[in-house]
N, C-alpha and C. Protein backbone atom coordinates (compact mmCIF):
# COMPACT_ATOMS: atom_id res chain seq x y z
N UNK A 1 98.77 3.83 -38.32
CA UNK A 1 98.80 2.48 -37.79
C UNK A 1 100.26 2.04 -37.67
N UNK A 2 100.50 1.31 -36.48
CA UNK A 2 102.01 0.79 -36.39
C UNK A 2 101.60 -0.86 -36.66
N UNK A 3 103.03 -0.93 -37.52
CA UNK A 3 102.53 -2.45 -37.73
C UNK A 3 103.77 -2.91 -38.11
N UNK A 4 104.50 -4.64 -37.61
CA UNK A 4 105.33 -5.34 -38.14
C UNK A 4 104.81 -6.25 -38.86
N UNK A 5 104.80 -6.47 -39.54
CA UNK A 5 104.69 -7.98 -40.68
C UNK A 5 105.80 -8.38 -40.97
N UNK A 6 105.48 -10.21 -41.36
CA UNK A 6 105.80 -10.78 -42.34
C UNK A 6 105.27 -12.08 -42.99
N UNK A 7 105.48 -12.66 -43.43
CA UNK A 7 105.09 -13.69 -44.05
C UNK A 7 104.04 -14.88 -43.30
N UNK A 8 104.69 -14.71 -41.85
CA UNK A 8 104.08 -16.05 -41.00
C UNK A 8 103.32 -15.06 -39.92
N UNK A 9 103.34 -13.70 -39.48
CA UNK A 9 102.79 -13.16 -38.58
C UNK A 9 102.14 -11.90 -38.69
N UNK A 10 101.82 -11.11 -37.82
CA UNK A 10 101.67 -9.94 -38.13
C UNK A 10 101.18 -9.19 -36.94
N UNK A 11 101.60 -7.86 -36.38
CA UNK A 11 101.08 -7.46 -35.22
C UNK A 11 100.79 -6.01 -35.38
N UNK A 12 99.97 -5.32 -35.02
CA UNK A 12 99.62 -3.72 -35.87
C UNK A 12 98.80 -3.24 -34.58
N UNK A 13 98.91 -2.28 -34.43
CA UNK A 13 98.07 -1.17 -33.67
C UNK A 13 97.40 -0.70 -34.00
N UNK A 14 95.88 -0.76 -33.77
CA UNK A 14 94.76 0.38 -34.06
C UNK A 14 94.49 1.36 -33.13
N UNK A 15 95.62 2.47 -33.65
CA UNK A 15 94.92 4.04 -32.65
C UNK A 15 93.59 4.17 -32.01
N UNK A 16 93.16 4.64 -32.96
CA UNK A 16 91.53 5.07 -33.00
C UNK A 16 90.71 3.95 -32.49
N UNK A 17 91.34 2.38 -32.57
CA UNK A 17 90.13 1.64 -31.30
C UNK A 17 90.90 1.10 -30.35
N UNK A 18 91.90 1.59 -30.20
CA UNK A 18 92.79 1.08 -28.97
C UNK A 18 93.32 -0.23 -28.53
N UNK A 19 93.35 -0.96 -30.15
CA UNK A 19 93.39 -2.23 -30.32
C UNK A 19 95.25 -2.46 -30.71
N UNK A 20 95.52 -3.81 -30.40
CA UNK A 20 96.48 -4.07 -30.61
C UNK A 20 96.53 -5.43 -31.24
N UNK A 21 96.57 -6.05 -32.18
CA UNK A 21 96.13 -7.50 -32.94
C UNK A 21 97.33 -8.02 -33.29
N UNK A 22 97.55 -9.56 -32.84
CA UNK A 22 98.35 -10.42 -33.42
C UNK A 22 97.62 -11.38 -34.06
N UNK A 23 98.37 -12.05 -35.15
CA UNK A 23 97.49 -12.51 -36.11
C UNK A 23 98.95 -13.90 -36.63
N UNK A 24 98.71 -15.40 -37.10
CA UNK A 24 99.97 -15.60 -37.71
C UNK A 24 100.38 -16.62 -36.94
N UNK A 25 101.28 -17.22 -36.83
CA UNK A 25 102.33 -18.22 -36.31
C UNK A 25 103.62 -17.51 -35.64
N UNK A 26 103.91 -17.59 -34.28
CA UNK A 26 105.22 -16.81 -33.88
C UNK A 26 105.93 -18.27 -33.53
N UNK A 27 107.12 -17.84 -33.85
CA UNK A 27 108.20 -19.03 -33.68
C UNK A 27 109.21 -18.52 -33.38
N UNK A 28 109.23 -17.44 -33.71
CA UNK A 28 110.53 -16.79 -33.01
C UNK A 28 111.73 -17.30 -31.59
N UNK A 29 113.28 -16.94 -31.91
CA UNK A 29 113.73 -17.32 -30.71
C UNK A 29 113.60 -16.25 -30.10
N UNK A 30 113.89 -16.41 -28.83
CA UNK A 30 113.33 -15.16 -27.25
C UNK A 30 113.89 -13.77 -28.19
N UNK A 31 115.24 -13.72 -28.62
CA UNK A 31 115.45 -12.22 -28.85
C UNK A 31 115.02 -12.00 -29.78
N UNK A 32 114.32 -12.09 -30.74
CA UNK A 32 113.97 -12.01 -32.29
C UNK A 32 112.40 -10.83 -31.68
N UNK A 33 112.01 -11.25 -30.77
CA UNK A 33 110.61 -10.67 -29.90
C UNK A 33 111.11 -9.71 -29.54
N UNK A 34 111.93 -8.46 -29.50
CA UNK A 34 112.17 -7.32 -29.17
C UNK A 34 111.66 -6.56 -30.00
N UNK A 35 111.72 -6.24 -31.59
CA UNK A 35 111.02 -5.31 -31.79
C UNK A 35 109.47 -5.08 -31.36
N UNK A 36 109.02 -6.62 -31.50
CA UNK A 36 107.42 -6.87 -30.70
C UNK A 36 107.56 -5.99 -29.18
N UNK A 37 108.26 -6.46 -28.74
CA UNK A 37 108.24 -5.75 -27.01
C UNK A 37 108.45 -4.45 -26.83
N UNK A 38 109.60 -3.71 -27.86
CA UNK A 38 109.54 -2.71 -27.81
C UNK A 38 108.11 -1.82 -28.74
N UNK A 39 107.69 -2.10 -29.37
CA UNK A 39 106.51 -2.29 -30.15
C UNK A 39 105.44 -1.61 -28.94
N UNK A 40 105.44 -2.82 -28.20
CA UNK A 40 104.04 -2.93 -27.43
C UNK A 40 104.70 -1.55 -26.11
N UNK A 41 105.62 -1.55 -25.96
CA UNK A 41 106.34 -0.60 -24.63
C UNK A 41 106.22 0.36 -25.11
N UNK A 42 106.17 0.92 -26.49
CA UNK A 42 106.36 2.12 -27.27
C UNK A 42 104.33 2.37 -27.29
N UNK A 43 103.93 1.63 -27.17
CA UNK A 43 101.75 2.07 -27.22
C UNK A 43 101.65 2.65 -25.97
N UNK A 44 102.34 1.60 -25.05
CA UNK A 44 102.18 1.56 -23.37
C UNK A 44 102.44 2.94 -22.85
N UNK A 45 103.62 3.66 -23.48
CA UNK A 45 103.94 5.00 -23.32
C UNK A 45 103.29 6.05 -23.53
N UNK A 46 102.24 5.28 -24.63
CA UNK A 46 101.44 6.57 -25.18
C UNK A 46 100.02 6.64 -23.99
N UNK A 47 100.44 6.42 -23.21
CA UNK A 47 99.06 6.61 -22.14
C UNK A 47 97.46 6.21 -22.64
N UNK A 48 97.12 5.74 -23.27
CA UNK A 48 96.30 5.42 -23.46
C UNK A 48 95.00 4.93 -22.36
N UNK A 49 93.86 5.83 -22.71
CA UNK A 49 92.87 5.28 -21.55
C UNK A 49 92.58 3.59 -21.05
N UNK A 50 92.32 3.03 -21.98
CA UNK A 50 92.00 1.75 -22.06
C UNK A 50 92.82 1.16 -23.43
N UNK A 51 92.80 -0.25 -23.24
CA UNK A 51 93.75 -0.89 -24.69
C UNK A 51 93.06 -2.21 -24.56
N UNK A 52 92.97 -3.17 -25.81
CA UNK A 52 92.49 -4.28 -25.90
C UNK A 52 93.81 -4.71 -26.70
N UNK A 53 93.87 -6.32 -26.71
CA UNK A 53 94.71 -6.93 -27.14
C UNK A 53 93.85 -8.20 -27.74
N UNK A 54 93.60 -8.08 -29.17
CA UNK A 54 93.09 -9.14 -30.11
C UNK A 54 93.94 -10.21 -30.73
N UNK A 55 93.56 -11.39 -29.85
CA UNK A 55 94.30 -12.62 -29.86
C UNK A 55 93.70 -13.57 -30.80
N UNK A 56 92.24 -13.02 -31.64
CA UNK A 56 91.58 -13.91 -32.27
C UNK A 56 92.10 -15.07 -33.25
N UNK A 57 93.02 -14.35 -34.15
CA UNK A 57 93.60 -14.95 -35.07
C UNK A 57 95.05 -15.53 -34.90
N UNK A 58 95.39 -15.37 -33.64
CA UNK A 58 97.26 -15.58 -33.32
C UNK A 58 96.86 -17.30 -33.13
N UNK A 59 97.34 -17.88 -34.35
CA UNK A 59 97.05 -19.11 -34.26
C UNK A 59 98.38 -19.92 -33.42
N UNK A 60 99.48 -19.62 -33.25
CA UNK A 60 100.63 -20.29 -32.62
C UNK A 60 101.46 -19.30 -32.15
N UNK A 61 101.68 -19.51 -30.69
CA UNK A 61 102.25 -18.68 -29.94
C UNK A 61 103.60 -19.53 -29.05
N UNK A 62 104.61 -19.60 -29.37
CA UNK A 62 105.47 -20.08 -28.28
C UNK A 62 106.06 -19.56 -27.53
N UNK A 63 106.54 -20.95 -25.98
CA UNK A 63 106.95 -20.28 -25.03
C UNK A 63 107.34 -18.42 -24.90
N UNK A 64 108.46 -17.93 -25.63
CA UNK A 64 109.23 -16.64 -25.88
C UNK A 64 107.94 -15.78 -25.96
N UNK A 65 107.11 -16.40 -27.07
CA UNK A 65 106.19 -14.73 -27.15
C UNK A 65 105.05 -14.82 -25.98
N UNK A 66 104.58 -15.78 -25.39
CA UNK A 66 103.97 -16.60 -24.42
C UNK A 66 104.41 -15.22 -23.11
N UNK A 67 105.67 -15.37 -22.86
CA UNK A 67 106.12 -14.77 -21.91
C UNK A 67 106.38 -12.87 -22.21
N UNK A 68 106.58 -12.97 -23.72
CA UNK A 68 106.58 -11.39 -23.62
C UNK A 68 104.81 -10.43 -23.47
N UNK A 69 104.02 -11.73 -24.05
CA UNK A 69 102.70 -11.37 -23.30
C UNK A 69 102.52 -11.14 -21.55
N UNK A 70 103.13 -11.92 -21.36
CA UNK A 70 103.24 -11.84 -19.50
C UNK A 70 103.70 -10.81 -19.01
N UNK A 71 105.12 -10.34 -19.69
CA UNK A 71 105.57 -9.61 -18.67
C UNK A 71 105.14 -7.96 -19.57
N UNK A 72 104.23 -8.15 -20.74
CA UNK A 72 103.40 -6.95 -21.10
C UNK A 72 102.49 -6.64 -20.20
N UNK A 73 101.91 -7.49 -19.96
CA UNK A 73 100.53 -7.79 -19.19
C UNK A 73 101.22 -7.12 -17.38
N UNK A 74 102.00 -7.53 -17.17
CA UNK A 74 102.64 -7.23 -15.56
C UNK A 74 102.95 -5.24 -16.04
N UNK A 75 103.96 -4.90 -17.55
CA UNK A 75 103.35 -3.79 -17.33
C UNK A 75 102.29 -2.98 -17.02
N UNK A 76 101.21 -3.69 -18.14
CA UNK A 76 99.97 -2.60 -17.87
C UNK A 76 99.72 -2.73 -16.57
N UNK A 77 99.36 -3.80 -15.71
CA UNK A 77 99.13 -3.72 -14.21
C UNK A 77 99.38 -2.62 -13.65
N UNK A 78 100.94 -2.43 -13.93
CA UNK A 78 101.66 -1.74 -13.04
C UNK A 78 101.28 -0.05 -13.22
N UNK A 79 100.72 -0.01 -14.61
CA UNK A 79 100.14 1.23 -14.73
C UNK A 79 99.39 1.90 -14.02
N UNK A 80 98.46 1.04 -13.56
CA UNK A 80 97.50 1.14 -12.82
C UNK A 80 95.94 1.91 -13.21
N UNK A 81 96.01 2.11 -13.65
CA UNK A 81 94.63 2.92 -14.18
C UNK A 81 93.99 2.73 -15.61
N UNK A 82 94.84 2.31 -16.19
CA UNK A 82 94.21 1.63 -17.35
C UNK A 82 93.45 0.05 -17.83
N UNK A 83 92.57 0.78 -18.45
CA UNK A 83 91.39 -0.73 -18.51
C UNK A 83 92.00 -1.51 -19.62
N UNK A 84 92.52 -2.92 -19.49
CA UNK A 84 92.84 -4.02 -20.40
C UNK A 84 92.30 -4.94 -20.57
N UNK A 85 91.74 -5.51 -21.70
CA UNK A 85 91.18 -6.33 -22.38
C UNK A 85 91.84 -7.37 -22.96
N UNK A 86 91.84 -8.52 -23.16
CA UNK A 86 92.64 -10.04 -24.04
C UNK A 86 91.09 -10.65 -24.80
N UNK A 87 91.08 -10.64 -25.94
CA UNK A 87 90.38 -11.12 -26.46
C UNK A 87 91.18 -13.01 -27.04
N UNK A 88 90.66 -13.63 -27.20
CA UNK A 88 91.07 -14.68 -28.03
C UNK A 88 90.01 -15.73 -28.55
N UNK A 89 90.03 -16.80 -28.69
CA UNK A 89 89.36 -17.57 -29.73
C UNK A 89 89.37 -18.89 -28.83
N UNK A 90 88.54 -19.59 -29.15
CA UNK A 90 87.78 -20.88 -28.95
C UNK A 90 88.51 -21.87 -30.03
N UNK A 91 88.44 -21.31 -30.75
CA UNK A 91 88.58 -22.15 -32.10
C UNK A 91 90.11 -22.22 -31.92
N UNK A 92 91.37 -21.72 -31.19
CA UNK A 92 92.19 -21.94 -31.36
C UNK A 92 93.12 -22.94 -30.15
N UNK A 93 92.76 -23.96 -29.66
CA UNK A 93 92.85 -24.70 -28.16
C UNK A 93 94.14 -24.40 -27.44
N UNK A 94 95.28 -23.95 -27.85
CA UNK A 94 96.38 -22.84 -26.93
C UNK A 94 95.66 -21.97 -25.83
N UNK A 95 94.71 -21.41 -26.49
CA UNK A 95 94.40 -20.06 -25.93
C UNK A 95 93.64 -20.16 -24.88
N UNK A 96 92.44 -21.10 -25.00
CA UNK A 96 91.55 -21.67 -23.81
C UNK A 96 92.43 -21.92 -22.37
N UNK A 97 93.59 -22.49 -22.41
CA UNK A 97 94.55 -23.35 -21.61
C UNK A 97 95.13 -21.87 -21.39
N UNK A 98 95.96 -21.09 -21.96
CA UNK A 98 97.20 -20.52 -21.50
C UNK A 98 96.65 -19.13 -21.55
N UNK A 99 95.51 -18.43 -21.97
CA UNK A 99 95.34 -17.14 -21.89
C UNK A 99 94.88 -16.73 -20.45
N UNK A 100 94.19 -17.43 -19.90
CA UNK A 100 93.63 -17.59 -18.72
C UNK A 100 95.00 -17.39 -17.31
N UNK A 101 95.93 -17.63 -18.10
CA UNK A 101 97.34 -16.96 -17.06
C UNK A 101 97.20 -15.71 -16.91
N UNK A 102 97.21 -15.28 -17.70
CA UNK A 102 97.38 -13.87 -17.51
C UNK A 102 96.78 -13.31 -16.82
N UNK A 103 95.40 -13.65 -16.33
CA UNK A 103 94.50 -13.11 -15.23
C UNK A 103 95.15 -13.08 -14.02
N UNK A 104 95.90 -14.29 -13.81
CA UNK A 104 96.94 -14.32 -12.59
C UNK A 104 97.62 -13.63 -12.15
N UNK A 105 98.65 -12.88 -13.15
CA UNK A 105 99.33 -11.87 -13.37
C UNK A 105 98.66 -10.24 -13.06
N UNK A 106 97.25 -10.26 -13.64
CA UNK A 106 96.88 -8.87 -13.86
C UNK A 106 95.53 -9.21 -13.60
N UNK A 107 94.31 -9.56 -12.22
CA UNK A 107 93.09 -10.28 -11.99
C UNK A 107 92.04 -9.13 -12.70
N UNK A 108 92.57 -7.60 -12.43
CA UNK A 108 91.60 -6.84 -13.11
C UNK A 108 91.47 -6.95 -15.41
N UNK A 109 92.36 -7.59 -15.36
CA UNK A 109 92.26 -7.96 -16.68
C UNK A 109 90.92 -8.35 -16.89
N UNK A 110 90.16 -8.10 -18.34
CA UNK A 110 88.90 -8.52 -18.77
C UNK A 110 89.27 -9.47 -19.71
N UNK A 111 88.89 -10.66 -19.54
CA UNK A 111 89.61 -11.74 -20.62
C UNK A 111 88.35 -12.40 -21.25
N UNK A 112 88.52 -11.85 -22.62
CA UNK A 112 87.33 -12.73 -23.08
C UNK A 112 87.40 -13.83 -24.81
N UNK A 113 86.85 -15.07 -24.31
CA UNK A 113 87.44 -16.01 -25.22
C UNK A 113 85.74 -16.27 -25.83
N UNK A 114 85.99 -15.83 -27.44
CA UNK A 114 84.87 -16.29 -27.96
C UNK A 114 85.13 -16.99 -28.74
């Protein structure tokens, strides 16, 4: 499992279900989100058939990580053949409003908010 933690966040890769989970409060300023980006660019490489991205628990997301979701999301597009998933939460009212971008970005995206 690849995983950064700390105290307020946490983001980890599950191989074996092709999951990728943020979890936590990000507050970060824009460059502090590079190991995250390189993180997520370093899965992206690994070719993977399909990938989901579990947003259930990412209780605060600002602008910076907001956008390194975006221009993740414009990668996988660009992949082209791989099936992507955004899961997120109801219970968290960011996500209702701003996850729903990303479809914009990437329409074959499967976005699902429970």
């Amino acid at each position: 499992m690849i995983e950064i933690s700390t105290p307020d966040y946490r983001v980890w890769y599950d191989q074996p279900r092709s999951t990728i989970a943020l979890e936590g409060s990000f507050r970060l300023n824009g460059p502090l989100y590079e190991p995250i980006r390189e993180m997520l660019e370093n899965i992206l490489a690994q070719k993977p058939a399909a990938l989901r991205l579990d947003l259930t628990e990412l209780k605060f997301l600002n602008s910076s990580g907001i956008n390194v979701l975006a221009k993740f999301t414009i990668l996988v597009r660009n992949e082209g053949n791989l099936v992507f998933s955004v899961v997120g939460s109801k219970k968290i009212p960011w996500q209702e409003k701003s996850l729903p971008n990303l479809k914009k970005l990437y329409p074959d995206l499967e976005l699902v908010i429970v």
